[in-house]
Protein backbone atom coordinates (compact mmCIF):
# COMPACT_ATOMS: atom_id res chain seq x y z
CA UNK A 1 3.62 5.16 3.65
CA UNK A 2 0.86 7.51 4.03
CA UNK A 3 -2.04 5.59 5.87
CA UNK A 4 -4.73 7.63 4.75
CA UNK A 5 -8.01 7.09 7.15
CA UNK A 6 -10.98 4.43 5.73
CA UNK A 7 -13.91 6.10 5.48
CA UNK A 8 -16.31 3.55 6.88
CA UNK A 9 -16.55 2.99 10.43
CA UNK A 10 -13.74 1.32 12.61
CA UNK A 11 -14.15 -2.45 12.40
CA UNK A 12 -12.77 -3.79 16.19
CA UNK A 13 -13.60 -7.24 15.47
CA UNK A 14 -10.92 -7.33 12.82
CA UNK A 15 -8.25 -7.44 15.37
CA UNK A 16 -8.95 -10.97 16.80
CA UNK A 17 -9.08 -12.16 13.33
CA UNK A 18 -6.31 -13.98 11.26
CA UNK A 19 -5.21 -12.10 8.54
CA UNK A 20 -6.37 -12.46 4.93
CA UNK A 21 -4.02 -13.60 2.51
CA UNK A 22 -5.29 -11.14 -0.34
CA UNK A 23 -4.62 -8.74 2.81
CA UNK A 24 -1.15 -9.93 2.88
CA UNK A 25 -0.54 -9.74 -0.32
CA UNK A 26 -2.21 -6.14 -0.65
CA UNK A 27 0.21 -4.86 2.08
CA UNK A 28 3.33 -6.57 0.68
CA UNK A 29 2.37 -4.80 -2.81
CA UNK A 30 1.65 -1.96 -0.97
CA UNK A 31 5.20 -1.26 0.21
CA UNK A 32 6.90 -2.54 -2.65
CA UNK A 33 4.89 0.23 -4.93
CA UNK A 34 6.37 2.88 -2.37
CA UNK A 35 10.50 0.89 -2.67
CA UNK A 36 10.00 1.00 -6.85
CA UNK A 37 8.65 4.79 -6.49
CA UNK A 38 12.13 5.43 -4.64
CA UNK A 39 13.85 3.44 -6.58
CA UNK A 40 12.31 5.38 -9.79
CA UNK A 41 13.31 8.97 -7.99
CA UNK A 42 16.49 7.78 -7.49
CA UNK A 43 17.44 7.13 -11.15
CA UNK A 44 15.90 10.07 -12.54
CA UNK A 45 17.93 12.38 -9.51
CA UNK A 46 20.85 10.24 -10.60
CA UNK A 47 20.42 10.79 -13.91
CA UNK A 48 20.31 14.66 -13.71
CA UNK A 49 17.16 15.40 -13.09
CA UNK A 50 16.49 18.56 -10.75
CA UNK A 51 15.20 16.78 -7.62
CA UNK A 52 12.64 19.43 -7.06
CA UNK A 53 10.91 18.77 -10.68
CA UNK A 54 11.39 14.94 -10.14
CA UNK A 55 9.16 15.73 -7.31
CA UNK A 56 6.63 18.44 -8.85
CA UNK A 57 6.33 15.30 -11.62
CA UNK A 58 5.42 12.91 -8.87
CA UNK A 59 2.50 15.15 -7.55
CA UNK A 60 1.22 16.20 -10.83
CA UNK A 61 0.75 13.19 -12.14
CA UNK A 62 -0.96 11.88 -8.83
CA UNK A 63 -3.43 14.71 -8.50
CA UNK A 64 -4.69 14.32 -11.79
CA UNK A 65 -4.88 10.41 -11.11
CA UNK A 66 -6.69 11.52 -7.99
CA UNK A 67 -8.87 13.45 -9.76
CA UNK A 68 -10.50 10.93 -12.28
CA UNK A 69 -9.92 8.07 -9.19
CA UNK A 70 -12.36 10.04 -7.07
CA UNK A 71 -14.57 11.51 -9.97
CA UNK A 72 -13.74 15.24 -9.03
CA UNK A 73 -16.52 16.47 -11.25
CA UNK A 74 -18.79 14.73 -9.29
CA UNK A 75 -17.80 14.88 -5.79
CA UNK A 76 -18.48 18.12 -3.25
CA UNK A 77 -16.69 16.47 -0.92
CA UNK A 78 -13.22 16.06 -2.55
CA UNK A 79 -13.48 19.80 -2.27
CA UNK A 80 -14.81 20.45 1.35
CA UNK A 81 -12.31 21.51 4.10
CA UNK A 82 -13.51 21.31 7.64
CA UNK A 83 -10.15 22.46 8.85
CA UNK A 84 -8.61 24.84 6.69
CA UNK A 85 -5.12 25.45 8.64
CA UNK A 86 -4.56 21.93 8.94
CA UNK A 87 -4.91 20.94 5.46
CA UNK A 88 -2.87 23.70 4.35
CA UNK A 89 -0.06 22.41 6.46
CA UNK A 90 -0.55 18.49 6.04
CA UNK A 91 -0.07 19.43 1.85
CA UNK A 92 2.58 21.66 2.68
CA UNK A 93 4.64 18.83 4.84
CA UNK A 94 4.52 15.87 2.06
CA UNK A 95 5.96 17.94 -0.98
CA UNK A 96 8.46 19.14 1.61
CA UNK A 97 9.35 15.59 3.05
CA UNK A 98 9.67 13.90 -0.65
CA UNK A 99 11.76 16.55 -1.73
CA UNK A 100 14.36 15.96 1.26
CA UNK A 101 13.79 12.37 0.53
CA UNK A 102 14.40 12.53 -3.52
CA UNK A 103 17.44 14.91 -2.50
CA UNK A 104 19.10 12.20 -0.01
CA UNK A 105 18.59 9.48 -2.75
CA UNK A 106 20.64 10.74 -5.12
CA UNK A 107 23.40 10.23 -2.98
CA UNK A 108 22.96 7.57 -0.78
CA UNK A 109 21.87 3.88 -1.11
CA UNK A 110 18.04 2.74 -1.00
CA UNK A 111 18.75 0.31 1.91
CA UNK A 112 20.05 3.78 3.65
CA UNK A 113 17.16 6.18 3.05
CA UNK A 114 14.94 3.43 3.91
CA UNK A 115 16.73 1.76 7.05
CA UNK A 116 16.55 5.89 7.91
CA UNK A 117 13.18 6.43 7.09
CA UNK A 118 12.07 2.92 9.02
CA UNK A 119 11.90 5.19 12.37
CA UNK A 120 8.92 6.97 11.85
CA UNK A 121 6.80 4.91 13.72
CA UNK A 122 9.71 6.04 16.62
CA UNK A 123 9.45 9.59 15.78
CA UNK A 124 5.40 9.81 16.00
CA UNK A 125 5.43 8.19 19.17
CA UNK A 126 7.94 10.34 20.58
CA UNK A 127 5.57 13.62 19.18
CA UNK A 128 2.83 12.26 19.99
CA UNK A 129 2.82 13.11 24.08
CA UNK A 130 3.64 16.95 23.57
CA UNK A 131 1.66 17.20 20.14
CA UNK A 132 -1.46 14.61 21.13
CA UNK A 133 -1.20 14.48 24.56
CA UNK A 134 -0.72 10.80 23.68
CA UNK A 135 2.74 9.72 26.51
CA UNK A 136 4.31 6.48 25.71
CA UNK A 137 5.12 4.46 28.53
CA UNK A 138 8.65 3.44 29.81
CA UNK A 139 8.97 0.22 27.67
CA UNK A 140 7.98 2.22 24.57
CA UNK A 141 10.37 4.93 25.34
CA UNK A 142 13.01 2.37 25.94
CA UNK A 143 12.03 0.70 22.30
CA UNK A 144 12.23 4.51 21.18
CA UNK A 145 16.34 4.95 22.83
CA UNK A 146 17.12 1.41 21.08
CA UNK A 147 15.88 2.31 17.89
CA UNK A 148 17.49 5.92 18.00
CA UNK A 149 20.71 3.52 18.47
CA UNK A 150 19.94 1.89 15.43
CA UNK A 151 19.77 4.77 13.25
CA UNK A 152 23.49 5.76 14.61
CA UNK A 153 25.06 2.76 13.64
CA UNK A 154 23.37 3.49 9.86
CA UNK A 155 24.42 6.90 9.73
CA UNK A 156 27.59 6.26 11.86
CA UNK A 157 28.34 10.06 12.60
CA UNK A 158 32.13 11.15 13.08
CA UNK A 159 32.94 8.85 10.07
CA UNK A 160 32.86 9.36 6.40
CA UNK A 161 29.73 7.60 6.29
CA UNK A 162 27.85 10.98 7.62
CA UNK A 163 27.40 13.34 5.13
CA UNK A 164 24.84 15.56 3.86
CA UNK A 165 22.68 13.42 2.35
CA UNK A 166 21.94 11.86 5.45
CA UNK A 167 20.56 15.04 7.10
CA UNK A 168 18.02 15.41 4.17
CA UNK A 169 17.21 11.75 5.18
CA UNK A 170 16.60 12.43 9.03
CA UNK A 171 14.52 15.69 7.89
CA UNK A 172 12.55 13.34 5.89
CA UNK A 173 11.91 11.56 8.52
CA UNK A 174 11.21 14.06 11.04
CA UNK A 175 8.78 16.50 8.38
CA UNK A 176 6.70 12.85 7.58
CA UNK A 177 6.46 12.24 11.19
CA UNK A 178 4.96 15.38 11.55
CA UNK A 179 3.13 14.65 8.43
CA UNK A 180 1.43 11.35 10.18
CA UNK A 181 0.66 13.19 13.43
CA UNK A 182 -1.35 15.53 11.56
CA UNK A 183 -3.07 13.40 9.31
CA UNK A 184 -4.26 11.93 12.48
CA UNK A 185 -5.75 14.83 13.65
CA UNK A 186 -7.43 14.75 10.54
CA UNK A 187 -8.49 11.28 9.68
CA UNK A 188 -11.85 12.22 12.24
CA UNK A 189 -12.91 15.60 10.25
CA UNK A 190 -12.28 14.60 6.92
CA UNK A 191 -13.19 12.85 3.59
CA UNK A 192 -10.52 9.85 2.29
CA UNK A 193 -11.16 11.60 -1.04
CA UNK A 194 -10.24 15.65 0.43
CA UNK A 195 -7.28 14.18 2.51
CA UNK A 196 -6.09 12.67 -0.69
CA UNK A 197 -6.87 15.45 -3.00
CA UNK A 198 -5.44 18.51 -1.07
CA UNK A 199 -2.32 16.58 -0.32
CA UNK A 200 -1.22 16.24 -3.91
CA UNK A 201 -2.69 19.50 -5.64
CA UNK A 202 -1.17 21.61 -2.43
CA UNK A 203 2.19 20.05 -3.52
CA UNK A 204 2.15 20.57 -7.13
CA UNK A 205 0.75 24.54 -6.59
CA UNK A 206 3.68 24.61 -4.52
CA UNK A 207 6.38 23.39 -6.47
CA UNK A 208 5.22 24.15 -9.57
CA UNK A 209 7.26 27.94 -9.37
CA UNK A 210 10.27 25.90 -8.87
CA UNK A 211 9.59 23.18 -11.33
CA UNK A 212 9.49 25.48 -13.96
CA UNK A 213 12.61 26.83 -13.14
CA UNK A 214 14.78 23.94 -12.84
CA UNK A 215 13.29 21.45 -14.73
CA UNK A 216 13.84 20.40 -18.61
CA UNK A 217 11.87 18.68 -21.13
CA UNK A 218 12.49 14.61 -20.72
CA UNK A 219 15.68 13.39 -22.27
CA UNK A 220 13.74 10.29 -24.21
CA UNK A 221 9.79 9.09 -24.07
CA UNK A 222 11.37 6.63 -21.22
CA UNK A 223 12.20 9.35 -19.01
CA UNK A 224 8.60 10.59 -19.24
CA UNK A 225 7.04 7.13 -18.70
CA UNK A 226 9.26 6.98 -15.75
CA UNK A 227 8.24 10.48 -14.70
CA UNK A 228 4.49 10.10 -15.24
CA UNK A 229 4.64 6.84 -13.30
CA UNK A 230 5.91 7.89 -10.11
CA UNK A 231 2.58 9.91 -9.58
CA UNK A 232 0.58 6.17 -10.59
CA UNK A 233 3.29 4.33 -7.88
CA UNK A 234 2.01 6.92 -5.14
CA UNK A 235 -1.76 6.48 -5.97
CA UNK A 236 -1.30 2.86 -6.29
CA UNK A 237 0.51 2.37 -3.11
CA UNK A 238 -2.03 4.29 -1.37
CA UNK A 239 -5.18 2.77 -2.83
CA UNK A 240 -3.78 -0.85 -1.46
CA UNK A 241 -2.98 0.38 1.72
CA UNK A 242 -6.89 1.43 1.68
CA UNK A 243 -7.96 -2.37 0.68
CA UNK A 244 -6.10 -4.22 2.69
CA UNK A 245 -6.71 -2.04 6.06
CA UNK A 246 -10.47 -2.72 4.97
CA UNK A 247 -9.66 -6.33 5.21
CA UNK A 248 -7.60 -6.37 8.53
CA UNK A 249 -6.80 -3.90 11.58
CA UNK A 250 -4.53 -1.89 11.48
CA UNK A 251 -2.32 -3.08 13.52
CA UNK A 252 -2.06 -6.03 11.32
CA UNK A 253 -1.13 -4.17 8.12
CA UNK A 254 1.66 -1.76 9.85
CA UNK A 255 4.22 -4.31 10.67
CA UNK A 256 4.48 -4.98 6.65
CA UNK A 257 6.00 -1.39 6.44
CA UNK A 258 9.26 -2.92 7.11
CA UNK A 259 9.15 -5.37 4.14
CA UNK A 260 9.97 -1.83 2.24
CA UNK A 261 13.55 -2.80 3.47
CA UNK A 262 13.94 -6.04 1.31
CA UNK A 263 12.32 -4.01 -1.61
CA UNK A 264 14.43 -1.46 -1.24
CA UNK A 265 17.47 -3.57 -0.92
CA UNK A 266 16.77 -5.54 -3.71
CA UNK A 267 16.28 -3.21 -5.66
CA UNK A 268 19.36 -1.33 -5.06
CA UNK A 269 21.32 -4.07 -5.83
CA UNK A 270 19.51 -5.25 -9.22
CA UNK A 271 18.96 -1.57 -10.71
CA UNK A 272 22.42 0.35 -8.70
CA UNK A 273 24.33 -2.30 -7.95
CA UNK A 274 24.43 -1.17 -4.05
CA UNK A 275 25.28 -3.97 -1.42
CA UNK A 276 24.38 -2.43 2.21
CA UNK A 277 27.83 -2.67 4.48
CA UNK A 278 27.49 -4.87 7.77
CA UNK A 279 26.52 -2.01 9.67
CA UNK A 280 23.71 -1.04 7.38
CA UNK A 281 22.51 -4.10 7.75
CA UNK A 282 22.85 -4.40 11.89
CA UNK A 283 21.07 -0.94 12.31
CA UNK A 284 18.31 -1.43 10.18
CA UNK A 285 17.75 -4.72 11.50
CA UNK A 286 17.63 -2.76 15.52
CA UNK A 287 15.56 -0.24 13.90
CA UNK A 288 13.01 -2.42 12.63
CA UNK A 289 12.89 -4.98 15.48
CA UNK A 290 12.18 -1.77 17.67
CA UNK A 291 9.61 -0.40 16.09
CA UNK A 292 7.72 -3.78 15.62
CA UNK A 293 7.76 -3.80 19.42
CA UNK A 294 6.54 -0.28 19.98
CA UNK A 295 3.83 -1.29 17.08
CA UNK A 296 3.01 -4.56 19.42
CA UNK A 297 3.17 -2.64 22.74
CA UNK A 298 0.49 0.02 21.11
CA UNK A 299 -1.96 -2.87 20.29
CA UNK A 300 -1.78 -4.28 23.28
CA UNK A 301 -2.75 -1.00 25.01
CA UNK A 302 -5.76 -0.40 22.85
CA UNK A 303 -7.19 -3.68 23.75
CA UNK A 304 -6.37 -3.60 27.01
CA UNK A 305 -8.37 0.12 26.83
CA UNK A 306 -11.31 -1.61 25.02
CA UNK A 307 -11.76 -4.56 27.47
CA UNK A 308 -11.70 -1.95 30.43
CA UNK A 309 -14.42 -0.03 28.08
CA UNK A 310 -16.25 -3.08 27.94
CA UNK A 311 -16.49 -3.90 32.09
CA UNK A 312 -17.74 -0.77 32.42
């Protein structure tokens, strides 16, 4: 779900256009590359797998995917870092929000992690006033509170429902959000290729002590495909996101995030066997309609911004 920043200029045009179909498709694929990625972590946590080498795995494989992707031998500026402190942080916040995210999956369902996870368009609004010095309004606050509710009926505190797993899930979501704000400070300074790059090899430096440690050698060639593939599921995922926000605005391609819930359901129930309870179902479905309107609300401010831009 990481939107990393296109590198050519910001198309406004796109926005009063009807959506592609390849673009639809492209986000749809998109999202459903992230579900089977979560879906893969969970079976390999499941299966015994240290969550913190499931993860190390993950970024390994990506960075050296990044690597030939970008042509690394080629490229000085893969390499360049305009803002040093910031990209030390921003590849210090993704290792840290997958592994809370691999942890919670081993114990809870995919339509739970995800229904959890679904608020971080929520979250980075809420940061963004004291972080950006971007406020949201009343009505998106309001959209905020209603979501917030949704994400208590999921996790349903008080009841046997709430357990640990479910605070690695809300850390996930509150270390990505962070994640996203920062990325946005970012996306101005630098390169698509550095922003990808540093993410992944900061993560797998990082991990890599711990890896080590807890991790074993691959029960069957399976489990390595598996593995190997997670890090090809990230890249993937990411590179579509690229292509289809080339072919419509932003605010076009967000909304699809929430198909990740019907991935991630289906999937649960094909590969685990899970069937989300009524009140899974009831919270995700507040949590998502919420933050399609804050996503709405947000476009209509920028184009309301623009056309004041324009009478001037």
């Amino acid at each position: 779900m990481d939107l990393i920043p296109n590198s050519r200029p910001a198309r406004h045009d796109v926005d009063r256009e009807a959506m592609p179909p390849v673009a639809m498709v492209m986000a749809l694929s998109t999202f459903m590359c992230f579900a089977v990625l979560d879906t893969t972590a969970k079976y390999l946590v499941t299966a015994g797998y240290a969550a913190v080498f499931v993860v190390w795995c993950r970024f390994l494989s990506h960075t050296v995917i990044a690597f030939f992707a970008f042509q690394g031998w080629r490229r000085v500026d893969m390499y360049r870092m305009n803002s040093v402190p910031l990209q030390v942080l921003r590849g210090l916040l993704l290792p840290v929000t997958t592994l809370f995210n691999f942890l919670a999956l081993r114990d809870l369902q995919l339509a739970q992690t995800v229904s959890i996870f679904l608020t971080v368009p929520m979250t980075v609004t809420a940061m963004a006033g004291p972080l950006l010095g971007e406020w949201a309004g009343p009505r998106r606050w309001a959209a905020i509170m209603v979501g917030f509710i949704g994400v208590l009926i999921v996790v349903r505190p008080g009841t046997d429902v709430f357990s640990p797993a479910i605070i690695w899930s809300i850390l996930a979501t509150i270390t990505y959000s962070l994640y996203s704000i920062v990325t946005r400070k970012l996306a101005m300074q630098e390169s698509q290729s550095s922003l990808v790059f540093y993410s992944c090899i900061f993560a797998t430096i990082l991990m890599a002590p711990s890896a080590l440690i807890y991790g074993q050698v691959p029960d069957s060639a399976f489990d390595v495909v598996l593995l190997a593939g997670l890090g090809v599921l990230g890249m993937g995922g990411h590179a579509l996101l690229v292509k289809a926000s080339r072919l419509a605005s932003a605010s076009k391609v967000a909304p699809f995030v929430y198909s990740q819930l019907l991935w991630m359901t289906a999937l649960g129930f094909v590969v685990f066997g899970d069937v989300p309870d009524g009140w899974t179902v009831l919270g995700a479905s507040i949590i998502c309609m919420s933050g399609i309107y804050i996503m709405n609300r947000e476009r209509q401010i920028a184009r309301n911004e623009r056309k004041a831009e324009a009478q001037r």
